[in-house]
PDB file of N, CA and C in Angstrom:
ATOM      1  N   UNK A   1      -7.546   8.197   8.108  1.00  0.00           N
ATOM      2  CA  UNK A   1      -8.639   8.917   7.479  1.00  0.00           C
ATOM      3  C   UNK A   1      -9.481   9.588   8.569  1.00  0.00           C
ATOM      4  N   UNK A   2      -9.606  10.779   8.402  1.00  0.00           N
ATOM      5  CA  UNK A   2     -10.778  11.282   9.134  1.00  0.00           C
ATOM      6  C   UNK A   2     -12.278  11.194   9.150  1.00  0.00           C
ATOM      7  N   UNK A   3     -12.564  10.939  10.161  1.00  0.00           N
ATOM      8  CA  UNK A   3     -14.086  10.237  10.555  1.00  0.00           C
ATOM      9  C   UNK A   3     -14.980  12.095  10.262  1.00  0.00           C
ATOM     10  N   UNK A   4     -16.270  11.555   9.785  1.00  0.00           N
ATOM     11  CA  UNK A   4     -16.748  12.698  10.098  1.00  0.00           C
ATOM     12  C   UNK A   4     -17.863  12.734  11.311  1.00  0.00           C
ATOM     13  N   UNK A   5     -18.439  13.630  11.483  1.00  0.00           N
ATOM     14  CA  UNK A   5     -19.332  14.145  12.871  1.00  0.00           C
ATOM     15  C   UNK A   5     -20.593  14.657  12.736  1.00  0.00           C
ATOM     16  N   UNK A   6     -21.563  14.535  13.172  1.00  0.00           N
ATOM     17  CA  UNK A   6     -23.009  14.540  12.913  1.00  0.00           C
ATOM     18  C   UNK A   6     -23.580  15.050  14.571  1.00  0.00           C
ATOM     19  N   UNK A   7     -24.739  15.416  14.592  1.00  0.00           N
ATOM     20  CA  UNK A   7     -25.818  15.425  15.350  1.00  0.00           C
ATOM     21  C   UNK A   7     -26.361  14.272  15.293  1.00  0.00           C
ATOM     22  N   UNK A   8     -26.892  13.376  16.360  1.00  0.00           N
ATOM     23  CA  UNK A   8     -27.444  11.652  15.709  1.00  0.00           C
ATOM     24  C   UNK A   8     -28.445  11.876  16.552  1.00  0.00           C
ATOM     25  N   UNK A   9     -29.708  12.114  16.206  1.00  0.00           N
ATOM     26  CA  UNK A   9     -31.104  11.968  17.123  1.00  0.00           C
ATOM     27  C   UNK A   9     -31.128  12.560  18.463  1.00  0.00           C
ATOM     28  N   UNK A  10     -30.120  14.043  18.002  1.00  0.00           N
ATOM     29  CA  UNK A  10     -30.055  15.018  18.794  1.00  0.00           C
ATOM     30  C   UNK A  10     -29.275  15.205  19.982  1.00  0.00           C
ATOM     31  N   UNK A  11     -28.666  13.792  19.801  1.00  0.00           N
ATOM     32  CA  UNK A  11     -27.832  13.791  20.762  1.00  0.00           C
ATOM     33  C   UNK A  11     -26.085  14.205  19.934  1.00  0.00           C
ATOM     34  N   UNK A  12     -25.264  15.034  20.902  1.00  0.00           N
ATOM     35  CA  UNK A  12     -23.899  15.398  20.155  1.00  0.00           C
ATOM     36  C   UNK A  12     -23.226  14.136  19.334  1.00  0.00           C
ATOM     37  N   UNK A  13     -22.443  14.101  18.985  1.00  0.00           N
ATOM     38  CA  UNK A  13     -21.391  12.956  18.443  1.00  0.00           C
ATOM     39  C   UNK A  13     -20.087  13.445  18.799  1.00  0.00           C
ATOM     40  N   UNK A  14     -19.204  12.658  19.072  1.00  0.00           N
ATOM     41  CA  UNK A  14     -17.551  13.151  18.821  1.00  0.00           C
ATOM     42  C   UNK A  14     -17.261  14.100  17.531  1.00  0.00           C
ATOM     43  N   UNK A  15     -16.987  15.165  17.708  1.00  0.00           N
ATOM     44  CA  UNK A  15     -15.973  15.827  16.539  1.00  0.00           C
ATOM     45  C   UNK A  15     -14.237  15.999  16.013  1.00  0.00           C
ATOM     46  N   UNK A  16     -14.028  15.839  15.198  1.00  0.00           N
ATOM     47  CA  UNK A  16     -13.069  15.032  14.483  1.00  0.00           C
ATOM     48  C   UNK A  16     -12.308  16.332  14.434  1.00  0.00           C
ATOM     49  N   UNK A  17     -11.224  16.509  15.019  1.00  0.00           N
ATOM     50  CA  UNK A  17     -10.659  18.256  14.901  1.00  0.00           C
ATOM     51  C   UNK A  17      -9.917  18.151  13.679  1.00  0.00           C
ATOM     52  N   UNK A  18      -9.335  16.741  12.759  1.00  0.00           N
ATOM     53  CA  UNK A  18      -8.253  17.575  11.960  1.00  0.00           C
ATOM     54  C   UNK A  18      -8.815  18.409  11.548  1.00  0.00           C
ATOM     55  N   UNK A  19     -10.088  18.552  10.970  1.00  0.00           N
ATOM     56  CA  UNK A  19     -10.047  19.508  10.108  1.00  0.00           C
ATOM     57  C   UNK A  19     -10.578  20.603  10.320  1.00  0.00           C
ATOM     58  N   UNK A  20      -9.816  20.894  11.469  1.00  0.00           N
ATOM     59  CA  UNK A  20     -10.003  22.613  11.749  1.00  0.00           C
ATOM     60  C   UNK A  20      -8.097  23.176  12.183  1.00  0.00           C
ATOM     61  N   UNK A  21      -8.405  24.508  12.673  1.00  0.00           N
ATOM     62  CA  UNK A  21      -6.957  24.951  12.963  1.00  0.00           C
ATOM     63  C   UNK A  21      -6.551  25.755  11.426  1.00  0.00           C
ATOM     64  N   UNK A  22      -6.438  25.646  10.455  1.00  0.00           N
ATOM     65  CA  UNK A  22      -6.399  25.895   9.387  1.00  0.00           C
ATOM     66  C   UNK A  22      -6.351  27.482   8.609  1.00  0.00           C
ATOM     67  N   UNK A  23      -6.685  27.851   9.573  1.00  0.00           N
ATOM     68  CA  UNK A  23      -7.412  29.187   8.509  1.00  0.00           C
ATOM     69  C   UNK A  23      -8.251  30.311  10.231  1.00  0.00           C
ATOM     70  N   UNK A  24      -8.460  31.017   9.575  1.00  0.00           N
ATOM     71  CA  UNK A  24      -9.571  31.895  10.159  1.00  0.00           C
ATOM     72  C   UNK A  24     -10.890  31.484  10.764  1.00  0.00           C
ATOM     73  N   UNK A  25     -10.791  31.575  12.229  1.00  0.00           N
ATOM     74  CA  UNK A  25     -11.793  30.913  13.020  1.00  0.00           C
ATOM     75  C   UNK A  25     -13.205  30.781  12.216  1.00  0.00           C
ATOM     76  N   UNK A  26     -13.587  31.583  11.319  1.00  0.00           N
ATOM     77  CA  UNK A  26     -14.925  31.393  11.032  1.00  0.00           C
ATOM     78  C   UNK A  26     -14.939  30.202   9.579  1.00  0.00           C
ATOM     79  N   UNK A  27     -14.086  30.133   9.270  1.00  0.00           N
ATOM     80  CA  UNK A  27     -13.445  28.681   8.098  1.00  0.00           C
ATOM     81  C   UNK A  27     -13.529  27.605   9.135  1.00  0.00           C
ATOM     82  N   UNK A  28     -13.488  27.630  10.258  1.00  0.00           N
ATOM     83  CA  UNK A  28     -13.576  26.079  11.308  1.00  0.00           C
ATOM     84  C   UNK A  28     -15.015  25.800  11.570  1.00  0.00           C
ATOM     85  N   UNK A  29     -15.757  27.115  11.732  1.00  0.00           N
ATOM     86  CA  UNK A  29     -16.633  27.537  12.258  1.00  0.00           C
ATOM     87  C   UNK A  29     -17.888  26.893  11.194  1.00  0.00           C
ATOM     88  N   UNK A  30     -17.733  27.170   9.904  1.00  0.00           N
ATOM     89  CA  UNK A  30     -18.163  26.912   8.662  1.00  0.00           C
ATOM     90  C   UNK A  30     -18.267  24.907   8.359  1.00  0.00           C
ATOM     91  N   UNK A  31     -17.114  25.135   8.953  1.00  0.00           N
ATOM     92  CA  UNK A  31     -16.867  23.320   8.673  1.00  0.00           C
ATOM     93  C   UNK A  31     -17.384  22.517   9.426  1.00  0.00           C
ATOM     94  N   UNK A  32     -17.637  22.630  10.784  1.00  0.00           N
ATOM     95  CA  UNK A  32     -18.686  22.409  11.927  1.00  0.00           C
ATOM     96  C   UNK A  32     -20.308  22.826  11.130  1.00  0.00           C
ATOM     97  N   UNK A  33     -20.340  24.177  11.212  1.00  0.00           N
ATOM     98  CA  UNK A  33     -21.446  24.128  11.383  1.00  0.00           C
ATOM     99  C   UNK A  33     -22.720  23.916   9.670  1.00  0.00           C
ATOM    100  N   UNK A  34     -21.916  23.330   8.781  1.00  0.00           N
ATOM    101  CA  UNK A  34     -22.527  23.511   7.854  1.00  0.00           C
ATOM    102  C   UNK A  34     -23.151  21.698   7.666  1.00  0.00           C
ATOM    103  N   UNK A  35     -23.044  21.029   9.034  1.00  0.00           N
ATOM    104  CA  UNK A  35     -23.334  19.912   8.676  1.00  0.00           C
ATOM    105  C   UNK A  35     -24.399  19.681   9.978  1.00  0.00           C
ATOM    106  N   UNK A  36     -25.082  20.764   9.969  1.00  0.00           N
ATOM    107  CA  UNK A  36     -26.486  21.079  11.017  1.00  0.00           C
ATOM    108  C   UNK A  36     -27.574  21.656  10.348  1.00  0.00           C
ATOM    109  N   UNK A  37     -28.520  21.221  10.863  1.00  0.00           N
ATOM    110  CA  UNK A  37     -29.715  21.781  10.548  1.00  0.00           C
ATOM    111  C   UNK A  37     -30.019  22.934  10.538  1.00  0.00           C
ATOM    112  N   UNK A  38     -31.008  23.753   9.931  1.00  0.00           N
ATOM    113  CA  UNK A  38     -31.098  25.011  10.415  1.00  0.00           C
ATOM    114  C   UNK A  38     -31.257  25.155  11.962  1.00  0.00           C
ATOM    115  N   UNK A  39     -32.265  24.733  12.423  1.00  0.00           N
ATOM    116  CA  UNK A  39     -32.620  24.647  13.749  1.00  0.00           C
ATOM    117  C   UNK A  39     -31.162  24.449  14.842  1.00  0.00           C
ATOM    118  N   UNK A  40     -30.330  23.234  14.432  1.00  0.00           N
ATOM    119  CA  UNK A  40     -29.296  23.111  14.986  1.00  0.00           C
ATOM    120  C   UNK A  40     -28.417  24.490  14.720  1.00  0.00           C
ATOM    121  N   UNK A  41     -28.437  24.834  13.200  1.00  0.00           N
ATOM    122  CA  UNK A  41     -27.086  25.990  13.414  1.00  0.00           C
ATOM    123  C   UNK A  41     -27.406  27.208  14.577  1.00  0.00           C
ATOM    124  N   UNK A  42     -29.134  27.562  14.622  1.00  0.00           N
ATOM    125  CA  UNK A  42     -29.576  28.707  15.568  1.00  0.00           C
ATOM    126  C   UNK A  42     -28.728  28.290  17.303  1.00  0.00           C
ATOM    127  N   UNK A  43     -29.014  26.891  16.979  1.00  0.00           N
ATOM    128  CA  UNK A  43     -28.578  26.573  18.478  1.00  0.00           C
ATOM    129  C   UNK A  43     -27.413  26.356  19.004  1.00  0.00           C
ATOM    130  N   UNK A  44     -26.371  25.952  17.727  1.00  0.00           N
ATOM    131  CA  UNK A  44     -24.972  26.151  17.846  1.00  0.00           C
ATOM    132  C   UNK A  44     -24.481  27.424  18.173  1.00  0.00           C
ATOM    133  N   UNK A  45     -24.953  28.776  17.201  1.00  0.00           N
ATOM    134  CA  UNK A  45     -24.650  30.182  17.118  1.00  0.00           C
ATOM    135  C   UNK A  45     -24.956  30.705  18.624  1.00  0.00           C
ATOM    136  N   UNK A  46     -26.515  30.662  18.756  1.00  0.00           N
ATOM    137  CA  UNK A  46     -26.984  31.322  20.349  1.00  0.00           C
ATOM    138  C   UNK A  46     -25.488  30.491  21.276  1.00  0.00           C
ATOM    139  N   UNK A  47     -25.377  29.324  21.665  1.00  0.00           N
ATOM    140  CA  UNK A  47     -24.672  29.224  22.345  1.00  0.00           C
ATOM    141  C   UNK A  47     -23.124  29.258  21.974  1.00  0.00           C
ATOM    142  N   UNK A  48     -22.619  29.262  21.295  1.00  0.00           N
ATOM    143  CA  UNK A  48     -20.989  30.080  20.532  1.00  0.00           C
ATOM    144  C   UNK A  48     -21.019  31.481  21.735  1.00  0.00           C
ATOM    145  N   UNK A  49     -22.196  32.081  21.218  1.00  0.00           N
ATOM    146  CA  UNK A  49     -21.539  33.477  21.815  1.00  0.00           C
ATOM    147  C   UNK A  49     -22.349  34.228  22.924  1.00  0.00           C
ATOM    148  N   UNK A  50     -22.893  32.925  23.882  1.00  0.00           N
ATOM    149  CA  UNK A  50     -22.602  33.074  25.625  1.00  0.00           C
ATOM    150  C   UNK A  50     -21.381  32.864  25.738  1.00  0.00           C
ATOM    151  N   UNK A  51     -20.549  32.305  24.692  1.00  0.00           N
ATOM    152  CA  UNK A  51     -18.951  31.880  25.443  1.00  0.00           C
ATOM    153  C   UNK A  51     -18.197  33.306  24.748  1.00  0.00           C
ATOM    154  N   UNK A  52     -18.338  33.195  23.568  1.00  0.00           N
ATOM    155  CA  UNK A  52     -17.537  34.428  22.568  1.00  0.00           C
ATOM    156  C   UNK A  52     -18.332  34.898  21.590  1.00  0.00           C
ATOM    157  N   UNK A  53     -18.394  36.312  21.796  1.00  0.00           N
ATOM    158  CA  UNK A  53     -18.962  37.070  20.500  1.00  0.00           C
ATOM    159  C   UNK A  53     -18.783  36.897  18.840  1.00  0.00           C
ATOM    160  N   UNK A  54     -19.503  36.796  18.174  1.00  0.00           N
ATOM    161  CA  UNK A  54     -18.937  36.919  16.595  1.00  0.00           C
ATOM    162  C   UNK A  54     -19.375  38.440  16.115  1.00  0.00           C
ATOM    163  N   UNK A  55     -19.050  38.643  15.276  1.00  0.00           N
ATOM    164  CA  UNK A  55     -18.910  39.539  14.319  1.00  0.00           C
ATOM    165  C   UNK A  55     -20.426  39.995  14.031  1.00  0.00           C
ATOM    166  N   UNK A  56     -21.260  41.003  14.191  1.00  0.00           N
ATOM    167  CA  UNK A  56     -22.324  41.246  13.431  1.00  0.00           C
ATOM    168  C   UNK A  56     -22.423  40.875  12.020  1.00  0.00           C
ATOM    169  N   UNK A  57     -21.265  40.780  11.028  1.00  0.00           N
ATOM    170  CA  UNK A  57     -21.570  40.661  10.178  1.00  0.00           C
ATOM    171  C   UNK A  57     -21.447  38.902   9.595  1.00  0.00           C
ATOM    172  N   UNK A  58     -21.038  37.884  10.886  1.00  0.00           N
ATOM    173  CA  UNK A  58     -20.621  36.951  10.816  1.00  0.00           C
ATOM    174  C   UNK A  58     -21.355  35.693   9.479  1.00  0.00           C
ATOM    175  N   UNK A  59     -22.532  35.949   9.205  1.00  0.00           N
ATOM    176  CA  UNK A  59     -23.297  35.271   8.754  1.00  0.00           C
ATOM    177  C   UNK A  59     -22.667  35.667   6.957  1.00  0.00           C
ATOM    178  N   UNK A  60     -23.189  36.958   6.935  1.00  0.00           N
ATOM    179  CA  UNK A  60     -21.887  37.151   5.630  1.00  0.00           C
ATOM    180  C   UNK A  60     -20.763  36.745   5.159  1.00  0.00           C
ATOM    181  N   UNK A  61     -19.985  36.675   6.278  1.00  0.00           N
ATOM    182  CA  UNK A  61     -18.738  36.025   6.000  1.00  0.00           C
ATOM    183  C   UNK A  61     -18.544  34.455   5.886  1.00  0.00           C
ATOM    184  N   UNK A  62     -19.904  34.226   6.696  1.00  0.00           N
ATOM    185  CA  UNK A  62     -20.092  32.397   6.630  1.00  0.00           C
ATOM    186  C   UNK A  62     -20.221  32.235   4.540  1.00  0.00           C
ATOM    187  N   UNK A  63     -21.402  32.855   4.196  1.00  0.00           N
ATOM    188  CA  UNK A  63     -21.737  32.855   3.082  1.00  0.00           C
ATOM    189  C   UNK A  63     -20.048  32.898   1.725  1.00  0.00           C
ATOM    190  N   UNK A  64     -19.453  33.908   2.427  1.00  0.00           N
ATOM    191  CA  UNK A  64     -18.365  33.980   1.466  1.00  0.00           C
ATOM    192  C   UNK A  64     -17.153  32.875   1.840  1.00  0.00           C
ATOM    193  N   UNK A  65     -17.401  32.287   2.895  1.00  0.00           N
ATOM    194  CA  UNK A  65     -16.293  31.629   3.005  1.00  0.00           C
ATOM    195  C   UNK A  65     -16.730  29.687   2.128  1.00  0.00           C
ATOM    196  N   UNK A  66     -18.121  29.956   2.098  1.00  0.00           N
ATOM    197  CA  UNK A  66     -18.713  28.397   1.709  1.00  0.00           C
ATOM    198  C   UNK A  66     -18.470  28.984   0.312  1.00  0.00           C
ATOM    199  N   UNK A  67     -18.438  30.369  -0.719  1.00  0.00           N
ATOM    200  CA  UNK A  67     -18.698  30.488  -2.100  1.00  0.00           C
ATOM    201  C   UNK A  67     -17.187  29.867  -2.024  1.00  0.00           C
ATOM    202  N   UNK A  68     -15.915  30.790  -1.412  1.00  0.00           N
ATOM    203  CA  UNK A  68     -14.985  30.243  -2.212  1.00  0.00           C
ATOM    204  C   UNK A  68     -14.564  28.815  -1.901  1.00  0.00           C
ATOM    205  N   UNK A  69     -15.045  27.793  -1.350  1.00  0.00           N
ATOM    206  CA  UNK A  69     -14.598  26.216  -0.904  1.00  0.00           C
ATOM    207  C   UNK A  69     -15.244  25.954  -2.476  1.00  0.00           C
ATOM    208  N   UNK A  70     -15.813  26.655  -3.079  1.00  0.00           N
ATOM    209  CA  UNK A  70     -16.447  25.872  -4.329  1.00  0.00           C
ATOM    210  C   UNK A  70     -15.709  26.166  -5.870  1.00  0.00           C
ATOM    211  N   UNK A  71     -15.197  27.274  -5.289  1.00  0.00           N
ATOM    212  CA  UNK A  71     -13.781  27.676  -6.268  1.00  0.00           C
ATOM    213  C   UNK A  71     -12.624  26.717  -6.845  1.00  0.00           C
TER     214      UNK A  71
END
């Protein structure tokens, strides 16, 4: 069974990769980051892309990729 992964009093935790690889980097991206705070997601995003750019429109596509997981 896969463990899941948290932020714990701000300090990182281990993250559990099965469940990424899957799909379209921003579907991994989604699955990480939808279990952060707001504050945390700003700080995940700013630092994502000192390493790699996203998409201007990336936040959109976050939105459509969480509507259809509910499909």
């Amino acid at each position: 069974m896969a463990k899941r992964f948290k932020i714990s009093d701000g300090q990182p935790c281990p993250v559990d990769v099965m469940e990424f690889g899957f799909g379209y980097y921003l579907s991994d991206i989604l699955t990480l980051s939808r279990h952060f705070s707001e504050d945390e997601q700003t700080i995940f995003f700013q630092g994502y892309q000192e390493v790699r750019s996203l998409r201007t429109d990336y936040r959109q596509q976050l939105a459509l990729f969480e509507a259809l997981r509910t499909l």
